[in-house]
Protein backbone atom coordinates (compact mmCIF):
# COMPACT_ATOMS: atom_id res chain seq x y z
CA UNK A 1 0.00 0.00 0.00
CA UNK A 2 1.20 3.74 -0.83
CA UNK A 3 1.01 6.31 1.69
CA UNK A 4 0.89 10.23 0.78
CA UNK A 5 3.26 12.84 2.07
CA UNK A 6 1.90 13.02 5.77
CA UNK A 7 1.70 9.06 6.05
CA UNK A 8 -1.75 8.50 5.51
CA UNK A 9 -2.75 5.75 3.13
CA UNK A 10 -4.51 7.11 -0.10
CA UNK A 11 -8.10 5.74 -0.46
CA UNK A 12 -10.59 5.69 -2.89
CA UNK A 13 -14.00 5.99 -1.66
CA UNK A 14 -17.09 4.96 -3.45
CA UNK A 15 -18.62 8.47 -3.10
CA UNK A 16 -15.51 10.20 -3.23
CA UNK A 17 -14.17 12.69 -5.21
CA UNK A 18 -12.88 9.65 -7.84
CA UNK A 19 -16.81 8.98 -8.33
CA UNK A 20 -17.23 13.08 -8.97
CA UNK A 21 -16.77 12.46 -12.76
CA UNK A 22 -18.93 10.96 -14.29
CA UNK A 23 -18.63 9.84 -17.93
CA UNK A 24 -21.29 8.43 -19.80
CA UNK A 25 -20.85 7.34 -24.17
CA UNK A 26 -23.56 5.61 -26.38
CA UNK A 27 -21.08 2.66 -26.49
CA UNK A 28 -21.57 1.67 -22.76
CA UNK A 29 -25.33 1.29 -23.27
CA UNK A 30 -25.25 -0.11 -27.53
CA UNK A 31 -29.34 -0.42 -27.81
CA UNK A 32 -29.96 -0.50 -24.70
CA UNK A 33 -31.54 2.62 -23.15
CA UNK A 34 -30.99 3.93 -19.42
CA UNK A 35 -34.10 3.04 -18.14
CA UNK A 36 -33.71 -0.83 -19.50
CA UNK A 37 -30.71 -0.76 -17.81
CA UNK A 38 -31.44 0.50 -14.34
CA UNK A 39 -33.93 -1.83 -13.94
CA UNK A 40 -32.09 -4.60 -15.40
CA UNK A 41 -29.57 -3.31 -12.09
CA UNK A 42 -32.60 -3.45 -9.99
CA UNK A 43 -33.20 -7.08 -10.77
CA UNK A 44 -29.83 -8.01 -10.15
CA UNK A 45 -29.90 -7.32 -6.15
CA UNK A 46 -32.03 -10.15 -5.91
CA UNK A 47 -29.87 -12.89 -3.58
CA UNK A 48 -26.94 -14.19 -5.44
CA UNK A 49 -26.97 -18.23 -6.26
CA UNK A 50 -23.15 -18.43 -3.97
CA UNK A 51 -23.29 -17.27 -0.53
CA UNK A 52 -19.49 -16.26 -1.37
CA UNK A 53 -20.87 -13.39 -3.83
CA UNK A 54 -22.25 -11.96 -1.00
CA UNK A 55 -19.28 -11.32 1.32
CA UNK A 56 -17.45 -10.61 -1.46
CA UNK A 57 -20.05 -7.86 -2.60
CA UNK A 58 -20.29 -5.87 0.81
CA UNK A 59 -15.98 -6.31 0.23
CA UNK A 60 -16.10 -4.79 -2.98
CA UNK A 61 -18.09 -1.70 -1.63
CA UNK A 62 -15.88 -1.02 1.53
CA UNK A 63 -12.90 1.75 0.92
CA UNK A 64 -10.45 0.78 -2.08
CA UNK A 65 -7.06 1.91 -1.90
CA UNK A 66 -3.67 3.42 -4.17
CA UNK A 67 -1.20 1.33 -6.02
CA UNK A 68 1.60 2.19 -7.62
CA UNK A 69 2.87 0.15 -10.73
CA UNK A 70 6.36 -1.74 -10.72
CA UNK A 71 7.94 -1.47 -13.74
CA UNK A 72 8.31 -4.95 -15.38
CA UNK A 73 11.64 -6.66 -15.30
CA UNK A 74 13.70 -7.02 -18.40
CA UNK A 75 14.31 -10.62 -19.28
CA UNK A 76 18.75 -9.60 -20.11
CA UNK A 77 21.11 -7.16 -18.12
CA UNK A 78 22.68 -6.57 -20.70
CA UNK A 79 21.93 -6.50 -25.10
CA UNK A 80 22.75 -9.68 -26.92
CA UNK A 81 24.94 -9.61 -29.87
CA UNK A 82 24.61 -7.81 -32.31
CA UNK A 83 26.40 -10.54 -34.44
CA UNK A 84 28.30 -13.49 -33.71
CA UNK A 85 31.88 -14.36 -35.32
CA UNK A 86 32.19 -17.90 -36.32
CA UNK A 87 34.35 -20.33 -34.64
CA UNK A 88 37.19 -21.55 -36.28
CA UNK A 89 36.33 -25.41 -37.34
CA UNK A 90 38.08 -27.99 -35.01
CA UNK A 91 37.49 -31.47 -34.92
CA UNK A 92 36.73 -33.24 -32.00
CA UNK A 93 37.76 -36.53 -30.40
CA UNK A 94 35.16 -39.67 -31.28
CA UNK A 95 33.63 -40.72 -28.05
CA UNK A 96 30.52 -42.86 -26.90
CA UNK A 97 28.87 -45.78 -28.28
CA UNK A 98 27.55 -46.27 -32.35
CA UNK A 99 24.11 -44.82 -32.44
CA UNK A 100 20.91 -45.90 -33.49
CA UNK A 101 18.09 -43.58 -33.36
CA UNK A 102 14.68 -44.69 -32.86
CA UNK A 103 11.71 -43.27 -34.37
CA UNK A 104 8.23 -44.36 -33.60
CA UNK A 105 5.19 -43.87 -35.64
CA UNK A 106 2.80 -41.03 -34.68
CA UNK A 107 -1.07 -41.10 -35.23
CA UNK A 108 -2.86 -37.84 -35.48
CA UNK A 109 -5.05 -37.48 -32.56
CA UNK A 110 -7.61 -34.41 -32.76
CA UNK A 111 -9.72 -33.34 -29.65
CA UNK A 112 -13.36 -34.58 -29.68
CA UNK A 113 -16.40 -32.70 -29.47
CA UNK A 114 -17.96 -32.89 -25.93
CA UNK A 115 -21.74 -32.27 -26.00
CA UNK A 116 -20.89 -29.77 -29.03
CA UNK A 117 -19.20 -27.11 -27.43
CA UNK A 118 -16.50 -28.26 -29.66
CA UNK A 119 -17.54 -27.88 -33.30
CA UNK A 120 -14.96 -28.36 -36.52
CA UNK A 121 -15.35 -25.97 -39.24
CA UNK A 122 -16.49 -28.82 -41.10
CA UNK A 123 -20.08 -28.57 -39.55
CA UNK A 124 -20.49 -24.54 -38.74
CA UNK A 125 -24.08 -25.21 -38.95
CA UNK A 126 -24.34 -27.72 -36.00
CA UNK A 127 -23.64 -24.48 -33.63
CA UNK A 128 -26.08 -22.01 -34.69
CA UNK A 129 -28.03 -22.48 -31.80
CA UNK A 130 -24.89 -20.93 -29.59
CA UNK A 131 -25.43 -17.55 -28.48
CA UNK A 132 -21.85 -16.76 -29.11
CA UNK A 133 -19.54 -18.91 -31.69
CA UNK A 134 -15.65 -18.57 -32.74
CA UNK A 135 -12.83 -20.04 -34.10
CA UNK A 136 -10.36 -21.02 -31.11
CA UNK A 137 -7.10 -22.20 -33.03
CA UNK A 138 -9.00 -24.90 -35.28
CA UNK A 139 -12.21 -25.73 -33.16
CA UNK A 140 -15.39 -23.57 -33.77
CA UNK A 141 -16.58 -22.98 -29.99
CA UNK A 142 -20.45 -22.08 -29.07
CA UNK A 143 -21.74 -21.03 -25.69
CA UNK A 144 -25.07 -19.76 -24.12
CA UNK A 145 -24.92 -17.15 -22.12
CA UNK A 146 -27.44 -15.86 -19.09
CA UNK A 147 -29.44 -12.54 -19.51
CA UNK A 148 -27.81 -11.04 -16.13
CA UNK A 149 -24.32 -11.63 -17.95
CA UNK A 150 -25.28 -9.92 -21.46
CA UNK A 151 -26.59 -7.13 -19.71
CA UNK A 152 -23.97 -6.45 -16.81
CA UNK A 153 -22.36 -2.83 -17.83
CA UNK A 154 -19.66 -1.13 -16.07
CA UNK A 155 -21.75 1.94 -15.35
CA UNK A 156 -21.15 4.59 -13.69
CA UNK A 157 -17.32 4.16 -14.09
CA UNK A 158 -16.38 4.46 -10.90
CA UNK A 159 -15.86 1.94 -7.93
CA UNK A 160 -19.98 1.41 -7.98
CA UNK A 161 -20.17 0.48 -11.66
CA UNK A 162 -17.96 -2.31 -10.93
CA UNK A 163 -20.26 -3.37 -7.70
CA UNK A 164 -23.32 -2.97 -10.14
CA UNK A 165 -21.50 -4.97 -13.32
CA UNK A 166 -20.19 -7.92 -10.32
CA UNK A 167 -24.60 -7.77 -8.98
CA UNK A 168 -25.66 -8.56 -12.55
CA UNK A 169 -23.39 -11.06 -13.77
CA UNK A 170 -23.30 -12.62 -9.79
CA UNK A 171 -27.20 -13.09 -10.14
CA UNK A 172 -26.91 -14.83 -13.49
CA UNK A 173 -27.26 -17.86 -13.98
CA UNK A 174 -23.76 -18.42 -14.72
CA UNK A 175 -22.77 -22.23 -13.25
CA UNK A 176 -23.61 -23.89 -17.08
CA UNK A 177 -21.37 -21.41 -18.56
CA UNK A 178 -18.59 -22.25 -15.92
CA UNK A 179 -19.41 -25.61 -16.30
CA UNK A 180 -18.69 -25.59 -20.07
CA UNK A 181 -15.67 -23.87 -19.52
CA UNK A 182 -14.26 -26.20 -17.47
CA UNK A 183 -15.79 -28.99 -19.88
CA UNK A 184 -14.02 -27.82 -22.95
CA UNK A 185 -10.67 -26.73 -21.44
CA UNK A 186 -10.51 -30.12 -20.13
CA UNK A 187 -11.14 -31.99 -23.56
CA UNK A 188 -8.38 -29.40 -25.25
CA UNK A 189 -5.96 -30.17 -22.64
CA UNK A 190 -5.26 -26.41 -22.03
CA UNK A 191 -2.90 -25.14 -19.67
CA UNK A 192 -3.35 -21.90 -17.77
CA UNK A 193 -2.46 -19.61 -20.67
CA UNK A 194 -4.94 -21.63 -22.84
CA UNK A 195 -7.63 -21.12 -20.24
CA UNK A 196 -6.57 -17.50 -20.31
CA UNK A 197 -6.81 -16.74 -23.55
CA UNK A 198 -10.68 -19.10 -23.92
CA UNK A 199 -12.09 -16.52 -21.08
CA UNK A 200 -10.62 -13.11 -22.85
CA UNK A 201 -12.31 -14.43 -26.38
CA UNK A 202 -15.36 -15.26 -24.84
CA UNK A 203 -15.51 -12.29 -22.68
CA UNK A 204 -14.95 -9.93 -25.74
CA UNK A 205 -17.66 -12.10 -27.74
CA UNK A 206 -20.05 -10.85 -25.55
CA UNK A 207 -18.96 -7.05 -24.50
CA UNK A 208 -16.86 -6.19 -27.55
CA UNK A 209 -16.77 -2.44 -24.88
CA UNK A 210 -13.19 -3.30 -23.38
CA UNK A 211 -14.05 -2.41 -19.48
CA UNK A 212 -17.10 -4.52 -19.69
CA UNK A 213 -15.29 -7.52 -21.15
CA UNK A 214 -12.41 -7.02 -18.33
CA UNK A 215 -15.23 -7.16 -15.93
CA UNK A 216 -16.76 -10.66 -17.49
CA UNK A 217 -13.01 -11.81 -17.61
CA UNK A 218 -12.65 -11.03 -13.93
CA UNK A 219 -15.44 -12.64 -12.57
CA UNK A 220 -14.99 -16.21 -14.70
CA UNK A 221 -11.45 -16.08 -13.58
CA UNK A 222 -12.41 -15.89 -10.24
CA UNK A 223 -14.97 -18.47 -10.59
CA UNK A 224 -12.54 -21.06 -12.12
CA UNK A 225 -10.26 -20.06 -8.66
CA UNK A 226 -7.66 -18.11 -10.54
CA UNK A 227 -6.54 -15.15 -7.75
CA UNK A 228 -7.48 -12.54 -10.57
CA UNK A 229 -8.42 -8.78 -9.59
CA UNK A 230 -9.27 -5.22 -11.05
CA UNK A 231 -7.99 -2.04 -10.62
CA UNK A 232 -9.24 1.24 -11.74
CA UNK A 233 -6.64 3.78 -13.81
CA UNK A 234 -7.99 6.69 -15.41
CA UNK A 235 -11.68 5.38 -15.01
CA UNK A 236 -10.93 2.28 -17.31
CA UNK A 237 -10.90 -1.48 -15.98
CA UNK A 238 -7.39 -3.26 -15.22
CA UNK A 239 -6.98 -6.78 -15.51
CA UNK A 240 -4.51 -8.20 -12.99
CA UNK A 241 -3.44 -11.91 -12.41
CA UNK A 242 -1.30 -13.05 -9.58
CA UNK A 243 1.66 -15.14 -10.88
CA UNK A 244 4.54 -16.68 -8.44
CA UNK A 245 7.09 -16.50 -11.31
CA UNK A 246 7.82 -13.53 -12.50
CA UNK A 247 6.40 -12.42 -16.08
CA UNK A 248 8.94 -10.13 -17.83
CA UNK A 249 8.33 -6.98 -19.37
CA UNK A 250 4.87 -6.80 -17.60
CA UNK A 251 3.98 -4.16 -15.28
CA UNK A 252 2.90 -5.55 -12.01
CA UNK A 253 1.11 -4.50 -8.72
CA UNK A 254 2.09 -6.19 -5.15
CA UNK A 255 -0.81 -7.03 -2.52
CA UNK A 256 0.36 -8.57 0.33
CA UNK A 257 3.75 -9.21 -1.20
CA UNK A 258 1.75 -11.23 -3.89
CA UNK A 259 2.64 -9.92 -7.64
CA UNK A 260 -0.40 -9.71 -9.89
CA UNK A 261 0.77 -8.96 -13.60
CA UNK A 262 -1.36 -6.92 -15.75
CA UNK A 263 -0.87 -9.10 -18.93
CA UNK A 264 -2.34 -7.65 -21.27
CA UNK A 265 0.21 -5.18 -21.08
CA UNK A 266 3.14 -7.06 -21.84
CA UNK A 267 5.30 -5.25 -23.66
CA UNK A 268 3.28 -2.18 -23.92
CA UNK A 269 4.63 -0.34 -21.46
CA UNK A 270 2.97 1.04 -17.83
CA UNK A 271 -0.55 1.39 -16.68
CA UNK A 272 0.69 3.76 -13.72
CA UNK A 273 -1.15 4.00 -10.34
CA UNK A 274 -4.33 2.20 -10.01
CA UNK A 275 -7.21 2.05 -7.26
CA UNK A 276 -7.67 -1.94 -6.20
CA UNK A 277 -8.94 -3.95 -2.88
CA UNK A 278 -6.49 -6.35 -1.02
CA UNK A 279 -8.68 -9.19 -0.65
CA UNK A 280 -9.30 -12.19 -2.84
CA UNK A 281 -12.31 -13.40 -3.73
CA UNK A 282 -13.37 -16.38 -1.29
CA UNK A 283 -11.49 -19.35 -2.54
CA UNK A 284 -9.68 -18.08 -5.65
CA UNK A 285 -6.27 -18.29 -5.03
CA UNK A 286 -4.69 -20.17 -7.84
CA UNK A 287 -1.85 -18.36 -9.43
CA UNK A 288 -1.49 -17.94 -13.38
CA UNK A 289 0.99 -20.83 -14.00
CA UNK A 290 2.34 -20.41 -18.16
CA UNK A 291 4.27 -23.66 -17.98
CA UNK A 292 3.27 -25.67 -20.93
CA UNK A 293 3.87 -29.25 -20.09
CA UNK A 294 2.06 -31.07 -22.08
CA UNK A 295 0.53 -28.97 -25.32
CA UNK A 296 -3.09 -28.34 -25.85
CA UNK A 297 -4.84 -30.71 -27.97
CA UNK A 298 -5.78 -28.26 -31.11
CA UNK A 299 -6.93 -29.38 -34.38
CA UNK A 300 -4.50 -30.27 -36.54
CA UNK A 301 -3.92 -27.76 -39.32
CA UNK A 302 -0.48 -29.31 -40.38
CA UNK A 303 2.12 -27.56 -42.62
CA UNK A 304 5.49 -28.49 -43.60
CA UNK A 305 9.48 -26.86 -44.07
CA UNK A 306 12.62 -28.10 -45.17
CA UNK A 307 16.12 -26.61 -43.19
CA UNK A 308 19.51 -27.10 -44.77
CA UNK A 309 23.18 -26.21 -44.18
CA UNK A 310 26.12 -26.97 -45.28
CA UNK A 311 28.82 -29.04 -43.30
CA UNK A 312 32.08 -29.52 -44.78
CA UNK A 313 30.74 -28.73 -48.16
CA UNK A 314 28.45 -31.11 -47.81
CA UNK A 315 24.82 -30.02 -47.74
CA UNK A 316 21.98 -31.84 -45.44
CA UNK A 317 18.74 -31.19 -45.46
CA UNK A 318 16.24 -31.89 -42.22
CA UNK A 319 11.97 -31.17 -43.30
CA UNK A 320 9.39 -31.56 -40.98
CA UNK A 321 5.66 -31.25 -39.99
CA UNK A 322 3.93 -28.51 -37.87
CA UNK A 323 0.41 -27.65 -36.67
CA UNK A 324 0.05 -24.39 -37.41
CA UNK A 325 -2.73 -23.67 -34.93
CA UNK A 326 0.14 -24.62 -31.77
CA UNK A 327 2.46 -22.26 -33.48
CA UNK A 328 -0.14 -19.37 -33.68
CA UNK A 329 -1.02 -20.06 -29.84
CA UNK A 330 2.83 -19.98 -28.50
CA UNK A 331 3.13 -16.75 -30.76
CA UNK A 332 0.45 -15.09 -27.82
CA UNK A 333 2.86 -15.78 -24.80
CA UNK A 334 3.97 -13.23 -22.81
CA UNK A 335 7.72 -13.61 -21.75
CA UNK A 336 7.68 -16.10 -19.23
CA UNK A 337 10.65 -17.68 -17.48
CA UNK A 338 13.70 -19.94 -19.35
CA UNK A 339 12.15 -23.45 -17.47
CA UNK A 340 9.22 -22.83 -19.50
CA UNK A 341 10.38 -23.14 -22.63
CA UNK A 342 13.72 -25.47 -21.76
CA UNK A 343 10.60 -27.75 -20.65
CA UNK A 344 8.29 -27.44 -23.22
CA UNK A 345 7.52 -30.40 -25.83
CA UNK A 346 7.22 -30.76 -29.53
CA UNK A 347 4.20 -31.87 -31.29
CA UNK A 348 5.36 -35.50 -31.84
CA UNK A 349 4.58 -35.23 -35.00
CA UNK A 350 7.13 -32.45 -35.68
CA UNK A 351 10.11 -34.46 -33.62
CA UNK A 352 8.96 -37.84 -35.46
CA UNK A 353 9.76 -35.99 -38.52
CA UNK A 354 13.18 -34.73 -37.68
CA UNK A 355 14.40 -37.57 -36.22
CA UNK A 356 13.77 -39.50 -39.01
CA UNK A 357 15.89 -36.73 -41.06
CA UNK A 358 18.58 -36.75 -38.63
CA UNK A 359 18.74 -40.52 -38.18
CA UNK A 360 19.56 -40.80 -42.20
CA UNK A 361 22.95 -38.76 -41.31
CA UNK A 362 23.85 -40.10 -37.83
CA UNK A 363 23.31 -43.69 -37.63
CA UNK A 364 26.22 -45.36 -37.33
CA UNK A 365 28.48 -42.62 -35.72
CA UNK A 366 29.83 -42.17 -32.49
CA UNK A 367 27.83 -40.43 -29.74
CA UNK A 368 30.02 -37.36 -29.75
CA UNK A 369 30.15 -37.18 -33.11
CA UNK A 370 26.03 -37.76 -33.38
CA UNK A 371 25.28 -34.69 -30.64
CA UNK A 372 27.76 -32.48 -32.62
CA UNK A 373 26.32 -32.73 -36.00
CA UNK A 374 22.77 -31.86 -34.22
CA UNK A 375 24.66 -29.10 -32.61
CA UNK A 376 26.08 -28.05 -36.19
CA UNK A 377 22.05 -28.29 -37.62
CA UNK A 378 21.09 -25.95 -34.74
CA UNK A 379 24.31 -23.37 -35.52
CA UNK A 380 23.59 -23.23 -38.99
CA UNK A 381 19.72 -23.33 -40.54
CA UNK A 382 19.08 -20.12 -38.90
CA UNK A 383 20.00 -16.56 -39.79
CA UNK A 384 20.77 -14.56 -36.36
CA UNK A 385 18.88 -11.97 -35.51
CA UNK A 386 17.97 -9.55 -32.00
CA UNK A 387 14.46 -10.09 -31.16
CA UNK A 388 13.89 -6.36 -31.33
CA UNK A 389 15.19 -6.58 -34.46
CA UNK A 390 12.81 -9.14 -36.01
CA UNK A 391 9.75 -9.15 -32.93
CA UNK A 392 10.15 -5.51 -31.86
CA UNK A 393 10.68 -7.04 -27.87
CA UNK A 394 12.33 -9.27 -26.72
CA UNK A 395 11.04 -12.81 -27.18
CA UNK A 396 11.85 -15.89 -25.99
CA UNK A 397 10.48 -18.74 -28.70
CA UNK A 398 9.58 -22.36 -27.89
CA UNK A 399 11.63 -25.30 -29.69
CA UNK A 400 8.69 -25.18 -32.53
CA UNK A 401 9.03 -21.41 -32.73
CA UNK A 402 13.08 -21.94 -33.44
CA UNK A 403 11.97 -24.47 -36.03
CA UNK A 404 9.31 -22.50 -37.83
CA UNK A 405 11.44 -18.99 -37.84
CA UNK A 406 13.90 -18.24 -40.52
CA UNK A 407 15.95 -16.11 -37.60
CA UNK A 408 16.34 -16.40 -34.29
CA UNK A 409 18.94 -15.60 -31.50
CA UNK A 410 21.15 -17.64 -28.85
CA UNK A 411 18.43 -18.92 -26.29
CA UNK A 412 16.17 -19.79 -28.73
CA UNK A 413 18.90 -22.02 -30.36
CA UNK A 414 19.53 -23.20 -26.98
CA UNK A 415 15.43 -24.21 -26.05
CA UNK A 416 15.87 -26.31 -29.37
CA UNK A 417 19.39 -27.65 -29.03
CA UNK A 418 18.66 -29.08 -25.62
CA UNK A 419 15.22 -30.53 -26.62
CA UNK A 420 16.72 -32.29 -29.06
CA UNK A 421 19.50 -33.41 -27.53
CA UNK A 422 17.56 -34.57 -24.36
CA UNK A 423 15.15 -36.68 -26.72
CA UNK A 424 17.46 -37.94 -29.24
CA UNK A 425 20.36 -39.25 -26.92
CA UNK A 426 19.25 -38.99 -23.56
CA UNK A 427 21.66 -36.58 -22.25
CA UNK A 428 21.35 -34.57 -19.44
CA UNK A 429 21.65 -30.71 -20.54
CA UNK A 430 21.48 -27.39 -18.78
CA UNK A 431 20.86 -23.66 -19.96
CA UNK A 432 24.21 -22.16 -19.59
CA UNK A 433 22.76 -18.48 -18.66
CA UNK A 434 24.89 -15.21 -19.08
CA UNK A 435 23.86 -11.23 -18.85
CA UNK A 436 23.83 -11.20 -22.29
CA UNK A 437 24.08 -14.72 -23.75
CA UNK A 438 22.44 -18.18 -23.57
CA UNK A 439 24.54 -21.40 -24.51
CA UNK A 440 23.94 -24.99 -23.39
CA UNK A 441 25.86 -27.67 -21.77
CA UNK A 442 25.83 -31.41 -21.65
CA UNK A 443 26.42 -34.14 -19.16
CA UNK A 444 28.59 -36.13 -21.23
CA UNK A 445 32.27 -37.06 -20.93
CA UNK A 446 33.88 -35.04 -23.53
CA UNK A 447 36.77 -32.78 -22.97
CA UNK A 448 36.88 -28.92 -23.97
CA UNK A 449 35.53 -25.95 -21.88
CA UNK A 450 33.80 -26.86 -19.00
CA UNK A 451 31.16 -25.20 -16.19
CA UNK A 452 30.43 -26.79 -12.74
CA UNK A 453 26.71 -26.94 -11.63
CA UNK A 454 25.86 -28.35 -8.14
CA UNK A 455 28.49 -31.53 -8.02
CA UNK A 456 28.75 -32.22 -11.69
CA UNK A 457 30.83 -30.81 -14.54
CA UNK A 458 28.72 -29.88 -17.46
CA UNK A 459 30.81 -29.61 -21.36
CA UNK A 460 29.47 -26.25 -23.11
CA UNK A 461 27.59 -26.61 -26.66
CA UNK A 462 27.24 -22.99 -28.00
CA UNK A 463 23.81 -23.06 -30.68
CA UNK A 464 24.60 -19.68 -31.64
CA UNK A 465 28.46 -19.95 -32.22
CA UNK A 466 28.60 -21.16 -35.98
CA UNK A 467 31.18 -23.95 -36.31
CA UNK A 468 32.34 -24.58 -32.64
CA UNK A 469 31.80 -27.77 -31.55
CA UNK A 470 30.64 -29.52 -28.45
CA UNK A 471 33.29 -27.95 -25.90
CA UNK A 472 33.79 -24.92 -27.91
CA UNK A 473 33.47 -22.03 -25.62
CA UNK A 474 33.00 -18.63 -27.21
CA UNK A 475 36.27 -16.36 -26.11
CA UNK A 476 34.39 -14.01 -24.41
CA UNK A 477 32.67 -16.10 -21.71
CA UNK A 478 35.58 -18.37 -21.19
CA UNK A 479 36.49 -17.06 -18.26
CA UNK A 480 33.12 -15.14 -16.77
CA UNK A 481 31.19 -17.50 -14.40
CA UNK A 482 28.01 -17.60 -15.73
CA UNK A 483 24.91 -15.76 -14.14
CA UNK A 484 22.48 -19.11 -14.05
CA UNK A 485 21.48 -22.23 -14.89
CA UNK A 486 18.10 -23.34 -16.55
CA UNK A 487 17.37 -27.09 -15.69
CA UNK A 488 16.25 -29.16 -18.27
CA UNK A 489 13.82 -31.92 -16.49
C-alpha cells in the first residue's frame, strides 16, 4: 500500500471525489436505453446463487485503496549480440557408443467434441443455436450465455459500476457457462495460458466495450479459482493476475507481497497507479501458471518446411511437420521464465519428422560425433537476428518457434538444441545463462571448456556460435562464471 506525504494511506472511496466524474458514451449502453438498464440493475440485487458473492459484494463496496505500478523486469542485463563471429572449425575426439536412433510412428489425434461445445469448421451449422460462436485455433466454440451476464455494464465508471456490473453477472445464472468452460478446457488439454486466452475471447464475444469484457473476464477467472483482480486507472478497468514466477516486461502490482501482472500489457509499457482492494475473492487463489507441459490438444492444421546447411561442403537437409494452430497459440505468450520453454515439448509429429531426417545422417556414428552434428544443424539453418530486431521485444520462442522462424537468437537455439538433444540421446543438458548470452551444456564425458553446476561438470555446446563444436566455448565467456542455470527436467 502507498502512503501520501503526511503518512496517511490514499483511499478511494465509493462516493468520493474519484466517483465526482462521471462519464457516460452511447457505447456503454449499444441499444440499450438507461431506463432498461437500471432496472435490469434493480433485478440483479435479488440474492446471489453463492453465498461467497455476497461477502465478497459488501468487500467490494468497503474503501479501495492506491497502487503504484512496478515497472516490469527485463528478461537480459545486458543487449545480446549484435552478431556473432564464427568459430574456427576444429574437430573433435570420437567418443561414446555407435548410435541408433529410434523413431516411432505417430497417429494424429484431434480433440473430440464434448456435448458440441467443440464444433470443426467442417459442420459450422451444427452451432447455430450458440449464443456466441468462434474459431479457437482450429475448433469452432459455441456457448449460451445468461441474460444477467449480457446485460452487466460497467456503469457509472467508478468503484460502484464495478459493484453494479459484479450484482448482474453474480445473479446470473452463470454455473452452465462455468461448467462448459471447465468442460471444454478439459477436452483441449489447455494449460493456464490456454484457459486465459478461452475466457478473454469469450468475454470480448459478448462485450466487444473493453471495461465490460475485463469485468466478465474477472469474474470467470475468479470463478474457475484463478486469484485474478481489477484495478481502476484513469476510469478504465485493469486486468490483474497473480503469478509466483515472475512475467517479464509486464507491469505488475504487489498485494500482500503477492505480484499480480497486468498481462495484457506485456510489452506495452505502464498502466501507472491504479485504485484496487487487497482481498481475494473467497477461494480463488490459484496463481497464473504459463508452464506448458504437455501442449493443448488443437486441431490439426499441419504444414510443412525443409532446413539445410552446409557441413564440410556437404549439404543436409532436415523437413518436418507442424500444426500451425500450436504455433499461432505460443506466438500469444507473454515472456515467461527460461524453465518454461527449456521444458516445453514438440508436437510429436514435428520431432517424429526430424528424427527421421537426422537418423539418415547419424546412424552409425559415435555419440560425440552424433550430438555435434545436431549441434552443427542448430548453428547453422538459422540466420541470427535480435528479437527487437525481427519481434520488436524481446522474445523468448519455444523449440517449434526456433523451427518455424527463418531467424532467431542464442536462447532460442539453446530451447531447441537441448530438446533435441535430451530426446534424441538422452543426455542430461542445462541452460548455460549469461547477462547477455544463452549457450547450453551437456552431461557427457567429452573434454573442452567446461562449467560446474551443483556436483557435476557440465561440457558447453554454444547453438549460436557457428562452427564450434561440443566444448567450444566462445572467447568471451571463457572465463566469466556464468549468471544461471536453466534445468532441463
Amino acid at each position: 500500500m502507498r502512503h501520501n506525504k503526511d503518512g496517511e494511506p490514499k483511499s478511494f472511496r465509493l462516493f468520493g471525489r474519484f466517483s465526482l466524474i462521471l462519464f457516460l458514451s452511447t457505447s456503454l449502453f449499444s441499444s440499450q436505453s438507461f431506463s432498461e438498464f437500471k432496472n435490469s440493475q434493480v433485478k440483479s440485487f435479488s440474492k446471489y446463487k453463492d453465498e461467497k458473492d455476497n461477502a465478497f459484494n459488501k468487500y467490494l463496496k468497503e474503501q479501495w485503496k492506491a497502487y503504484d505500478v512496478f515497472k516490469g523486469t527485463p528478461l537480459y542485463e545486458k543487449p545480446k549480440p549484435k552478431e556473432i563471429a564464427p568459430a574456427q572449425i576444429k574437430k573433435i575426439k570420437s567418443v561414446g557408443p555407435k548410435i541408433s536412433i529410434k523413431v516411432h510412428k505417430v497417429k494424429s489425434v484431434e480433440p473430440k467434441p464434448v456435448q458440441k461445445f467443440i464444433i470443426f469448421k467442417e459442420a459450422k451449422k451444427e452451432i447455430i443455436k450458440k449464443e456466441i460462436s468462434f474459431d479457437f485455433y482450429g475448433s469452432y466454440l459455441g456457448f449460451d450465455m445468461p441474460t444477467g451476464i449480457k446485460k452487466a455494464r460497467f456503469y457509472p465508471q467508478n468503484q460502484k459500476g464495478i459493484t453494479n456490473f459484479f450484482d448482474s453477472v453474480a445473479s446470473s445464472d452463470y454455473h452452465s457457462l462455468i461448467g462448459d468452460i471447465k468442460k471444454v478446457s478439459t477436452n483441449m488439454n489447455l494449460n493456464d495460458w490456454g484457459v486465459y486466452l478461452l475466457v478473454l475471447k469469450i468475454s470480448s464475444e459478448v462485450h466487444p466495450s473493453k471495461d465490460n469484457s475485463n469485468l466478465l473476464s474477472w469474474f470467470i477467472f475468479n470463478k474457475l479459482g484463478y486469484a485474478v483482480k481489477v484495478g481502476l486507472a484513469k476510469r478504465h478497468i485493469v486486468l490483474l493476475h497473480y503469478s509466483k514466477k515472475i512475467i517479464y516486461s509486464t507491469p505488475n502490482y504487489s498485494f500482500s507481497n503477492k505480484q499480480f501482472y497486468v498481462v495484457s500489457n506485456y510489452s506495452k509499457g505502464n498502466v501507472g497507479r491504479l485504485y484496487s482492494y487487497k482481498q481475494n475473492y473467497p477461494g480463488a487463489n490459484k496463481p497464473l501458471d504459463l508452464a506448458l507441459k504437455t501442449l493443448p490438444n488443437f486441431k490439426s492444421n499441419m504444414k510443412s518446411k525443409t532446413l539445410s546447411f552446409n557441413e564440410l561442403g556437404k549439404n543436409y537437409k532436415v523437413s518436418f511437420e507442424f500444426n500451425q494452430n500450436l504455433i499461432d497459440f505460443m506466438a500469444t505468450y507473454p515472456q515467461a521464465d527460461y524453465e518454461t520453454y527449456f521444458n516445453a515439448p514438440l508436437d510429436s509429429r514435428t520431432y517424429s519428422s526430424i528424427a527421421k531426417d537426422i537418423k539418415k545422417y547419424v546412424d552409425g556414428k559415435k555419440a560425440g560425433d552424433a550430438m555435434n552434428f545436431v549441434l552443427h544443424f542448430v548453428q547453422k539453418s538459422f540466420k541470427y537476428a535480435r528479437d527487437n530486431a525481427q519481434f520488436g521485444r524481446e522474445k523468448v520462442m519455444f523449440a517449434a518457434e526456433t523451427l518455424y522462424f527463418n531467424k532467431s537468437d542464442c536462447e532460442d537455439r539453446a530451447v531447441l538444441y537441448s530438446y533435441l538433444i535430451k530426446k534424441l540421446f538422452g543426455v542430461g543438458v542445462i541452460g548455460v545463462k549469461y547477462k547477455d548470452h544463452m549457450a547450453t551444456a551437456l552431461y557427457v564425458p567429452m573434454s573442452g571448456d567446461s562449467v560446474k553446476a551443483g556436483q557435476r561438470k557440465f561440457v558447453l555446446a554454444d547453438p549460436t556460435f557457428i562452427n564450434a563444436s561440443i566444448g567450444q566455448s566462445m572467447p568471451k565467456y571463457k572465463s566469466i562464471r556464468p549468471d544461471s542455470f536453466v534445468i532441463v527436467k
